[in-house]
C-alpha atoms as a PDB file:
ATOM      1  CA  UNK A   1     111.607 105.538  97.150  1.00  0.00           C
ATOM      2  CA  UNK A   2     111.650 106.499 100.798  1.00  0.00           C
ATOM      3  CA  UNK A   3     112.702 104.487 103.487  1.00  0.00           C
ATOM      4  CA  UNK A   4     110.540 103.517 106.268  1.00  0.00           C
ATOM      5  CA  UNK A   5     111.525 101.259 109.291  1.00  0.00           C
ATOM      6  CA  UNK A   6     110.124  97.824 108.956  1.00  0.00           C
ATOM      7  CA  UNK A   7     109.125  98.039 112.713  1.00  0.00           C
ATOM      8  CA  UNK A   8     106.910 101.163 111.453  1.00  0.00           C
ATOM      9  CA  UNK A   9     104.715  99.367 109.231  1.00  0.00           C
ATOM     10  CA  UNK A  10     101.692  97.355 110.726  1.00  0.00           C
ATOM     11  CA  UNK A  11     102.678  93.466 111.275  1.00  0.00           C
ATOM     12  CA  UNK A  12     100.043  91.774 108.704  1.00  0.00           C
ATOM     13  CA  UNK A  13     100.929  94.728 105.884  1.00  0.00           C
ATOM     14  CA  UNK A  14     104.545  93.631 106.566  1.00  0.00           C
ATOM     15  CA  UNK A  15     103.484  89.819 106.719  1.00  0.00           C
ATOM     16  CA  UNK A  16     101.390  90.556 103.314  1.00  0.00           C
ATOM     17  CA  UNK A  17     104.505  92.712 101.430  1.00  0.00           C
ATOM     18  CA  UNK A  18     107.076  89.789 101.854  1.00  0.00           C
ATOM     19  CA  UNK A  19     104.492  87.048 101.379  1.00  0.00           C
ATOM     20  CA  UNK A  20     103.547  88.633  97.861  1.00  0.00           C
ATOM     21  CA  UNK A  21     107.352  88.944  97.444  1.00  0.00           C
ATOM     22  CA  UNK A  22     108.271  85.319  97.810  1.00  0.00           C
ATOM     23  CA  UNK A  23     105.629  84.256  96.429  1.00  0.00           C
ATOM     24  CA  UNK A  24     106.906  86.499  92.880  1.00  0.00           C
ATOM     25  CA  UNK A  25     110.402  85.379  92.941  1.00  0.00           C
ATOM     26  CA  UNK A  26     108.837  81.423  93.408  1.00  0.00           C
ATOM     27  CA  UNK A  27     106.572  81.587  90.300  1.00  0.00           C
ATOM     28  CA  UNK A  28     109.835  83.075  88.190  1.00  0.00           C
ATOM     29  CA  UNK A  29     110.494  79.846  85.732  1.00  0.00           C
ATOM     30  CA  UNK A  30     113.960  79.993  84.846  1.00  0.00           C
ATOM     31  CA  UNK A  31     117.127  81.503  85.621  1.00  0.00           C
ATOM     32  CA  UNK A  32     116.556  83.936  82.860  1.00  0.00           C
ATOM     33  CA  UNK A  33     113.400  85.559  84.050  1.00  0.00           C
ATOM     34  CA  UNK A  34     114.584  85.322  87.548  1.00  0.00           C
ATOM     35  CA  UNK A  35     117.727  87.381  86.616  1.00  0.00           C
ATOM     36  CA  UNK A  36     115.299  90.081  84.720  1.00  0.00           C
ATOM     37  CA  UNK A  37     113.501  90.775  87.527  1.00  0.00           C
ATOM     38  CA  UNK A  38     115.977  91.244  90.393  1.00  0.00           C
ATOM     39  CA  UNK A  39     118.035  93.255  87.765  1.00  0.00           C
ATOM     40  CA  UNK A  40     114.796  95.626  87.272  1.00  0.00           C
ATOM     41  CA  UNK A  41     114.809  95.402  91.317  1.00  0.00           C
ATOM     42  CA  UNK A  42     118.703  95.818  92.472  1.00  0.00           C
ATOM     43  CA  UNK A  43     121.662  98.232  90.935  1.00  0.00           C
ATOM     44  CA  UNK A  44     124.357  95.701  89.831  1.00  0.00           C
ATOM     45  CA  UNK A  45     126.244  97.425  93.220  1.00  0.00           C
ATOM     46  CA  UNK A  46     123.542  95.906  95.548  1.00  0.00           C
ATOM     47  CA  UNK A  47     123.323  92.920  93.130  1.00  0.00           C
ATOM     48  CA  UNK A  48     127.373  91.961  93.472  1.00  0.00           C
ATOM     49  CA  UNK A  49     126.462  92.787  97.376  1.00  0.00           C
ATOM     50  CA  UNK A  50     124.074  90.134  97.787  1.00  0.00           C
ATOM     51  CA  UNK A  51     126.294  87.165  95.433  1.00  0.00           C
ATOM     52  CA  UNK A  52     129.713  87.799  97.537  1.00  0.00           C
ATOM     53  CA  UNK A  53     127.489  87.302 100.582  1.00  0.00           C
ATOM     54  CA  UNK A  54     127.044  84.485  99.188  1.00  0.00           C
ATOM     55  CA  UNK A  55     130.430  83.869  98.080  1.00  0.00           C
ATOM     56  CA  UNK A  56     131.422  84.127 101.649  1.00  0.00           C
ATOM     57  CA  UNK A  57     128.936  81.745 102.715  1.00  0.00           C
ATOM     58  CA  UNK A  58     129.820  79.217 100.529  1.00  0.00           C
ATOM     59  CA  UNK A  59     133.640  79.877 101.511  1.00  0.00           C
ATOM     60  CA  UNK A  60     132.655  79.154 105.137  1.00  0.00           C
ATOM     61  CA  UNK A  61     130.794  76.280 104.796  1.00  0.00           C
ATOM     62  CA  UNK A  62     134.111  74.687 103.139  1.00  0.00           C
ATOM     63  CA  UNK A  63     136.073  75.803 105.752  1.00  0.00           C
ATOM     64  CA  UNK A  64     137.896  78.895 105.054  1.00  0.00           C
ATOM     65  CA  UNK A  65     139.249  80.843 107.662  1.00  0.00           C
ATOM     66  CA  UNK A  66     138.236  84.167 107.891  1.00  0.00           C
ATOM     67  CA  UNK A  67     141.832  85.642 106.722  1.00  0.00           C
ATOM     68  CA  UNK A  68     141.679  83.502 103.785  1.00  0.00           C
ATOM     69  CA  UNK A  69     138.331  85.034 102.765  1.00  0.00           C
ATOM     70  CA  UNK A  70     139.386  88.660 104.129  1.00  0.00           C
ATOM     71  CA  UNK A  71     142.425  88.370 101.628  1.00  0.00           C
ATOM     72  CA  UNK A  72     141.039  86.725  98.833  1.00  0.00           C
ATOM     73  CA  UNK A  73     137.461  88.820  98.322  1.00  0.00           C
ATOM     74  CA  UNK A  74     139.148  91.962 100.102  1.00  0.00           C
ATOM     75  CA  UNK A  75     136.559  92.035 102.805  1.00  0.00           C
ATOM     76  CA  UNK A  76     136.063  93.295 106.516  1.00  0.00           C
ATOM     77  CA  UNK A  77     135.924  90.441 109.294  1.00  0.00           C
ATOM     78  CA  UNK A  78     133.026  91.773 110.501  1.00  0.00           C
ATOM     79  CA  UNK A  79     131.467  91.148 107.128  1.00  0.00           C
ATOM     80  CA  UNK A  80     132.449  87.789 107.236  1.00  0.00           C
ATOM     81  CA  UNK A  81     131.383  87.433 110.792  1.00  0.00           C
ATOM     82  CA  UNK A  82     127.434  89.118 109.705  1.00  0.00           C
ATOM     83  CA  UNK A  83     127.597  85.993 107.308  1.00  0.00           C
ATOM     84  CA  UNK A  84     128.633  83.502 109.777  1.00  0.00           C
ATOM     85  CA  UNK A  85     126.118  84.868 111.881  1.00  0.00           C
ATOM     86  CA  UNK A  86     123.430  83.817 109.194  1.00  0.00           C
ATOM     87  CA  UNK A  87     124.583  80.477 108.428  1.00  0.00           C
ATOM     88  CA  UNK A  88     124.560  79.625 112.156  1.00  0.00           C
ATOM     89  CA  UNK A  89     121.585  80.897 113.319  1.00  0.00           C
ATOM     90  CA  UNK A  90     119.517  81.754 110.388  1.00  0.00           C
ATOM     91  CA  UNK A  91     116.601  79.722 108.423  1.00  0.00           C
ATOM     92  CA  UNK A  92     119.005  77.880 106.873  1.00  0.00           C
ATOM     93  CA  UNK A  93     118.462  79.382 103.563  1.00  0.00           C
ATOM     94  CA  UNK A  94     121.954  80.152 102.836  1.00  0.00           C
ATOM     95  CA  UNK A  95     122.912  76.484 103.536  1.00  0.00           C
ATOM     96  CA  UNK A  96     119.991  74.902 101.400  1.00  0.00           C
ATOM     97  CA  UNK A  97     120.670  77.363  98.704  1.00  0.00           C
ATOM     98  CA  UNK A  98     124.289  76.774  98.348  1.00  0.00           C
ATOM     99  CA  UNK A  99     123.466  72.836  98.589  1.00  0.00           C
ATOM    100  CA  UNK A 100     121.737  72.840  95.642  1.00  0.00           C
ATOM    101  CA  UNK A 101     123.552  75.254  93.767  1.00  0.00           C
ATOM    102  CA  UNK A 102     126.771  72.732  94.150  1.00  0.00           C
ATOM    103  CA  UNK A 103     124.233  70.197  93.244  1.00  0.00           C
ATOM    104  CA  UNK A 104     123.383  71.693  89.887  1.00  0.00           C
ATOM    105  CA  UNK A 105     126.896  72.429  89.208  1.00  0.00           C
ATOM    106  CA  UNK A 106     127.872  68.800  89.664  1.00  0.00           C
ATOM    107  CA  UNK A 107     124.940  67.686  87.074  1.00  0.00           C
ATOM    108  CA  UNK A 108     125.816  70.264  84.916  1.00  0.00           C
ATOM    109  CA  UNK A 109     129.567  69.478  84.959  1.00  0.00           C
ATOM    110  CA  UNK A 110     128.342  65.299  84.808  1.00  0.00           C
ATOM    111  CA  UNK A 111     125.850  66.607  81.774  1.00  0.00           C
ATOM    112  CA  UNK A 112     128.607  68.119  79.871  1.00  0.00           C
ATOM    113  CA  UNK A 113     126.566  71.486  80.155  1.00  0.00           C
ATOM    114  CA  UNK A 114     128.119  74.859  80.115  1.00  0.00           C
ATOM    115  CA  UNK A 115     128.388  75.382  83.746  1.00  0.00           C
ATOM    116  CA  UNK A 116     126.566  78.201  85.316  1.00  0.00           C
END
C-alpha cells in the first residue's frame, strides 16, 4: 500500500479512518482476537517496534535512567527520549495502559494464573 501524508487527506476522512480504527481494536474481546488482528495488520518487525516502545515506557516510568535502558534493550537515546516525549506530553495512553497492564499482572500473579 502506498503512503500518503496524513496532512494530505481531508480532516473528517482522517477523523472517520482512525475513529473506525479505534472503534475495531475496542470491540476485539480478548487478548486472543486482539493479537489476530494486529498480527494480520503489523510484520512481527513493526510488532516488536511498537512492545519495546513500550518496554521503554514502562522502564521510565520506574525510573530508569536512560543508560540503563540504552544498555539493557540496546537502544538509541534519542529513542528513549521520542518515548519520554510521549509519556510527558502525550494523552496519557502510555501511562494508563501500562497502569493496568501492572494491574492485571498483580491479579494474575495474586490468582495463581499463568502470567501474561
Amino acid at each position: 500500500m502506498s503512503r500518503k501524508k496524513p496532512e494530505k487527506i481531508p480532516t473528517k476522512e482522517r477523523q472517520q479512518l482512525l475513529r473506525e480504527f479505534w472503534t475495531t481494536v475496542s470491540l476485539l474481546g480478548d487478548v486472543d482476537e486482539i493479537q489476530r488482528f494486529f498480527r494480520d495488520l503489523f510484520s512481527e518487525t513493526e510488532a516488536i517496534m511498537f512492545a519495546r516502545r513500550l518496554k521503554i515506557a514502562k522502564l521510565l516510568m520506574r525510573g530508569k535512567s536512560y543508560g540503563a535502558i540504552e544498555r539493557d534493550m540496546k537502544v538509541s537515546s534519542a529513542t528513549i527520549a521520542s518515548v519520554h516525549a510521549w509519556l510527558d506530553g502525550g494523552f496519557g495512553g502510555y501511562i494508563r495502559g501500562i497502569q493496568k497492564l501492572e494491574s492485571e499482572l498483580r491479579r494474575q500473579k495474586h490468582s495463581g494464573q499463568p502470567q501474561v
